[in-house]
Protein backbone atom coordinates (compact mmCIF):
# COMPACT_ATOMS: atom_id res chain seq x y z
CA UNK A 1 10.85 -14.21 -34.24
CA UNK A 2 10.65 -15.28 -30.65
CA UNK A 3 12.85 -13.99 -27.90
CA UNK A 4 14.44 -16.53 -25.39
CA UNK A 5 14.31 -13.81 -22.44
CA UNK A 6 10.93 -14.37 -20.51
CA UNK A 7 10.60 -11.11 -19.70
CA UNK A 8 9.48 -10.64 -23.20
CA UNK A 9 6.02 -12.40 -21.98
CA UNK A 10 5.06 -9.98 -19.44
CA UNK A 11 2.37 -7.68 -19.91
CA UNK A 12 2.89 -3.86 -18.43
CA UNK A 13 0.56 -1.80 -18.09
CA UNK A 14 0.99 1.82 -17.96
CA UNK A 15 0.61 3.71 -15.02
CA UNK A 16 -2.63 6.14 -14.95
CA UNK A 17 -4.93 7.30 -12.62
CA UNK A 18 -7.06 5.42 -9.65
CA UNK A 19 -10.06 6.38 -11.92
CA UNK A 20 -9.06 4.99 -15.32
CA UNK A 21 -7.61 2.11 -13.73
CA UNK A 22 -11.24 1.31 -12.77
CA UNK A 23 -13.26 2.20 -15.52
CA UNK A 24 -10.86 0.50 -17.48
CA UNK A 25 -11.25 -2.87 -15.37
CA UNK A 26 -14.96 -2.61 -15.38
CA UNK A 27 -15.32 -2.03 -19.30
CA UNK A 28 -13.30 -5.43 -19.27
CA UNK A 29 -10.20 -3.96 -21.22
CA UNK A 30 -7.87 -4.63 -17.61
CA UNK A 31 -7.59 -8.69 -16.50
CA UNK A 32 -8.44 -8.72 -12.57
CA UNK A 33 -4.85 -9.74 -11.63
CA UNK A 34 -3.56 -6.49 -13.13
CA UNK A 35 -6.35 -4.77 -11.74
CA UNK A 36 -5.19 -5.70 -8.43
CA UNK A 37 -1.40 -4.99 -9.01
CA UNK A 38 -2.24 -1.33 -9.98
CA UNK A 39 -4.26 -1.03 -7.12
CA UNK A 40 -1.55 -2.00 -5.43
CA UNK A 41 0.66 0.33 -6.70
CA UNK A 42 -1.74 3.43 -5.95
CA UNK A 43 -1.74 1.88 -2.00
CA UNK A 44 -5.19 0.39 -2.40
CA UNK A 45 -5.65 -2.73 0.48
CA UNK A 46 -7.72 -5.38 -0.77
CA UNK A 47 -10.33 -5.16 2.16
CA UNK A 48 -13.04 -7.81 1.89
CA UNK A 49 -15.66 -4.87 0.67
CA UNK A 50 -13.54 -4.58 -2.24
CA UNK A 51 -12.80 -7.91 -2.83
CA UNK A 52 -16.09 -8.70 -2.90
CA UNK A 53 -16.81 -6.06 -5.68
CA UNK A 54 -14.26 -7.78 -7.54
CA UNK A 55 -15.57 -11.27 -7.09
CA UNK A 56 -19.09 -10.05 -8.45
CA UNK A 57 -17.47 -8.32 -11.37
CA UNK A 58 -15.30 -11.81 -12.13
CA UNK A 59 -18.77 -13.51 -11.96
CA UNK A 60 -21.38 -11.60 -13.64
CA UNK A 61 -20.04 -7.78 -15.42
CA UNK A 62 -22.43 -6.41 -12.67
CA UNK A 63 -20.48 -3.60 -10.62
CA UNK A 64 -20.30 -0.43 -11.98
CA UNK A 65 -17.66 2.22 -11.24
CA UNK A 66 -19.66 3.93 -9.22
CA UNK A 67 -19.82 0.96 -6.65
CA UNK A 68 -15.86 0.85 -6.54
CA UNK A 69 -15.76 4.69 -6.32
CA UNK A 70 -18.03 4.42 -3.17
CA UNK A 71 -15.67 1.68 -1.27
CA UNK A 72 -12.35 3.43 -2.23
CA UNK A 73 -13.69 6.74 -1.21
CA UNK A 74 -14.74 5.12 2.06
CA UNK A 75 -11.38 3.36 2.31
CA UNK A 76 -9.89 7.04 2.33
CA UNK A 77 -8.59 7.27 -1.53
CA UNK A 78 -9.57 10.82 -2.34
CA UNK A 79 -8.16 11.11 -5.55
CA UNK A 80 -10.87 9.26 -6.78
């Protein structure tokens, strides 16, 4: 049985840690738009270092935690 109320649709994601939030986006179990809103949430700016992490993830499965690690810690998220 379907529900009429959209809100039904919407994914939500639990909130966890900066760190699981990443290793679960690069094992490919988080989409990049809610990889994004939970960075979001933990205050994470989408500087163009980190976009462009993202973009090469998107494209080719290719960045590794470690690489996101190094930019956030850089960015001044400790609780990495």
């Amino acid at each position: 049985m379907k529900s009429s109320d959209s809100s039904a649709c919407e994914t939500v994601y639990p909130a966890t840690s900066l760190p699981s939030v990443v290793r679960e986006y690069v094992s490919g179990s988080l989409p990049t738009h809610a990889f994004v809103d939970r960075l979001s949430k933990h205050g994470v700016t989408i500087v163009p270092e980190l976009e462009q992490l993202i973009r090469r993830h998107e494209a080719d499965n290719s960045v590794k935690f470690a690489d996101f690690a190094r930019v956030l810690l850089w960015m001044g998220v400790y609780n990495m």
